[in-house]
C-alpha atoms as a PDB file:
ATOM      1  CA  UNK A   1      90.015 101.448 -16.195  1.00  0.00           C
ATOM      2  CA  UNK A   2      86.088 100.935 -16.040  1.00  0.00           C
ATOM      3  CA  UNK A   3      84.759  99.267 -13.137  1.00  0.00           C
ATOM      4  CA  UNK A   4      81.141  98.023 -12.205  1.00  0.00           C
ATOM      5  CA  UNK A   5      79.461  99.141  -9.320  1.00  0.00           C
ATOM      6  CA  UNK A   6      79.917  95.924  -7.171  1.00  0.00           C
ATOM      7  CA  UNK A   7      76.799  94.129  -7.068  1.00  0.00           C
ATOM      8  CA  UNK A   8      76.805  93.366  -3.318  1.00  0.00           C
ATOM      9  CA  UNK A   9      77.559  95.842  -0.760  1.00  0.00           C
ATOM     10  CA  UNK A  10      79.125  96.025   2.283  1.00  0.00           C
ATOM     11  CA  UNK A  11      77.398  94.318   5.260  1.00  0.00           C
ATOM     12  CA  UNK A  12      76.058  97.014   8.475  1.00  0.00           C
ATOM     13  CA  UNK A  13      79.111  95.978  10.695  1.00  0.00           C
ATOM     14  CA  UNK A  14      81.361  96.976   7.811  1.00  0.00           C
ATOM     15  CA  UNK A  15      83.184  93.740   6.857  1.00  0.00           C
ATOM     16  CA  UNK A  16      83.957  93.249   2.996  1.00  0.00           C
ATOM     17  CA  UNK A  17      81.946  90.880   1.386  1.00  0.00           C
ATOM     18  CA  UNK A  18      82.870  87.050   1.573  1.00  0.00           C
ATOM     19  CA  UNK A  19      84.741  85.250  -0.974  1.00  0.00           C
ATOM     20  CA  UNK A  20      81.875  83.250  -2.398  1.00  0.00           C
ATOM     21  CA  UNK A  21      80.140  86.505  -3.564  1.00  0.00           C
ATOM     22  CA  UNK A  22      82.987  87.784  -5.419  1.00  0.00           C
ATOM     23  CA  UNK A  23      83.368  84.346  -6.981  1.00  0.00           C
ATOM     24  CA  UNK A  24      79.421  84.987  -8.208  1.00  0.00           C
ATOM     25  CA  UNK A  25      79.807  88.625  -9.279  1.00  0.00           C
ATOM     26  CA  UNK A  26      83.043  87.274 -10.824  1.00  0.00           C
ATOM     27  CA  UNK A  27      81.039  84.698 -12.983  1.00  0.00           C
ATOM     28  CA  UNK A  28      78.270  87.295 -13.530  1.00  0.00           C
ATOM     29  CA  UNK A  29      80.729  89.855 -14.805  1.00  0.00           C
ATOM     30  CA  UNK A  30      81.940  86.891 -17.334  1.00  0.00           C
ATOM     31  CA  UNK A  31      79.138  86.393 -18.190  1.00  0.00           C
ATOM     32  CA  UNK A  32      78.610  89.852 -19.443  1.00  0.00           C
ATOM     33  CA  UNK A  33      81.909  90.055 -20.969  1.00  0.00           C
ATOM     34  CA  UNK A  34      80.737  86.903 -23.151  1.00  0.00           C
ATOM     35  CA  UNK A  35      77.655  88.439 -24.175  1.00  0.00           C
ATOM     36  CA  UNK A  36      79.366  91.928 -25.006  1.00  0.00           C
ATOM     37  CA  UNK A  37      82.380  90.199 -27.090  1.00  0.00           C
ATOM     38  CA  UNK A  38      79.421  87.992 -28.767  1.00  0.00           C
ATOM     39  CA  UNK A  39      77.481  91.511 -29.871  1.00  0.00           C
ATOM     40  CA  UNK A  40      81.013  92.789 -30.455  1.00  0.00           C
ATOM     41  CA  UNK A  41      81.353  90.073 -33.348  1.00  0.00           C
ATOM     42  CA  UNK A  42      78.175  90.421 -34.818  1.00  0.00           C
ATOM     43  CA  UNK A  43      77.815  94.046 -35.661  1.00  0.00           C
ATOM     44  CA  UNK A  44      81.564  93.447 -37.002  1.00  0.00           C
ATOM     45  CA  UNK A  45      80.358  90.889 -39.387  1.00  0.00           C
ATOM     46  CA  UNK A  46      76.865  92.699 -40.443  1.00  0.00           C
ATOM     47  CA  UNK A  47      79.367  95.775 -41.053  1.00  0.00           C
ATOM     48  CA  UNK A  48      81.045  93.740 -43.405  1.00  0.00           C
ATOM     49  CA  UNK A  49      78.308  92.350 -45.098  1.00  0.00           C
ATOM     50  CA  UNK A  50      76.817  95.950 -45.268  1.00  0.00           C
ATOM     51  CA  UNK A  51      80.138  96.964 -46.915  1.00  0.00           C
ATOM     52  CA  UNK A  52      79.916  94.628 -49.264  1.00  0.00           C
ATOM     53  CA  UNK A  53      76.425  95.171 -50.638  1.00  0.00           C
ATOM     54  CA  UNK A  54      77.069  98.605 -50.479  1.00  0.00           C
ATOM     55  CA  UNK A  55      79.897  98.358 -53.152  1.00  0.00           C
ATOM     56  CA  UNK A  56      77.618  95.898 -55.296  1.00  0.00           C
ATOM     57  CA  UNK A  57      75.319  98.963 -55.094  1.00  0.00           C
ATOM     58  CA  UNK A  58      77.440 101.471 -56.099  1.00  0.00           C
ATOM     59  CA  UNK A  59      78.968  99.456 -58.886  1.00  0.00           C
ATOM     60  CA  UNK A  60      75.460  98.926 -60.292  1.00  0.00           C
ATOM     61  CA  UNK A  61      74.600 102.840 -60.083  1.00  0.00           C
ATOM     62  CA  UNK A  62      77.406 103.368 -61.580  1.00  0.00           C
ATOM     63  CA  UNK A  63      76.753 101.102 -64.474  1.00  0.00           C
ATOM     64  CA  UNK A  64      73.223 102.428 -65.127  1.00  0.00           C
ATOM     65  CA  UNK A  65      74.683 105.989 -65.109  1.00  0.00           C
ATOM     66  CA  UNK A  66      77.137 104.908 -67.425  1.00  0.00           C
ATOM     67  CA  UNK A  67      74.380 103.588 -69.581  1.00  0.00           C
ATOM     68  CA  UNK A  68      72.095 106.234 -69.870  1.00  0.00           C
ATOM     69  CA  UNK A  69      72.172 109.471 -71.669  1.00  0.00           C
ATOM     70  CA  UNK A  70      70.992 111.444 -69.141  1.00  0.00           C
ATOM     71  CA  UNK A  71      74.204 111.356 -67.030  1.00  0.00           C
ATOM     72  CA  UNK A  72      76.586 111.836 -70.184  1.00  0.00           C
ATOM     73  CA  UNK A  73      78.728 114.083 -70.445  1.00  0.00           C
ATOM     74  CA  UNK A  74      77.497 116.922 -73.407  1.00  0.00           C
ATOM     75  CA  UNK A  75      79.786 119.292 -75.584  1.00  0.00           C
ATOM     76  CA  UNK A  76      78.497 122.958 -74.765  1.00  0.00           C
ATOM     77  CA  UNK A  77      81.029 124.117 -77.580  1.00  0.00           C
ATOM     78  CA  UNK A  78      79.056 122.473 -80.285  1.00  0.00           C
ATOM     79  CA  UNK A  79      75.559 123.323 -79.229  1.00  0.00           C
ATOM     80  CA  UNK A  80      76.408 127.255 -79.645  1.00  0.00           C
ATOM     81  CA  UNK A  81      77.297 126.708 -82.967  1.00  0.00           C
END
């Protein structure tokens, strides 16, 4: 599992830091948990949205190669005659 560096440190006599500062780098780390699941959810939805237009895009491509001669298909049988 992934832990952050703590964001206090220990004090010079060596005792762990006090329970109010773990409650703040507990709110802190929240905090960026929030922010992370909030990015999280919008690159998920632009992905989708990309997704979409890029099927709209394809669809049209493939409608104006459909339409035009230049991407049709030719007969190489009848041209040697």
């Amino acid at each position: 599992m992934w832990r952050r560096k703590s964001y206090f440190q220990e004090s010079d006599s060596g005792s762990t830091v006090s329970d109010s500062k773990l409650d703040c780098e507990q709110v802190m780390m929240n905090a960026d948990m929030e922010e992370l699941s909030a990015r999280v959810d919008a690159v998920k939805e632009e992905n989708l949205k990309l997704k979409s237009e890029n099927q709209v895009l394809g669809q049209y491509i493939e409608n104006l190669m459909s339409a035009s001669s230049v991407f049709q298909t030719t007969d190489t049988k009848s041209k040697r005659k």
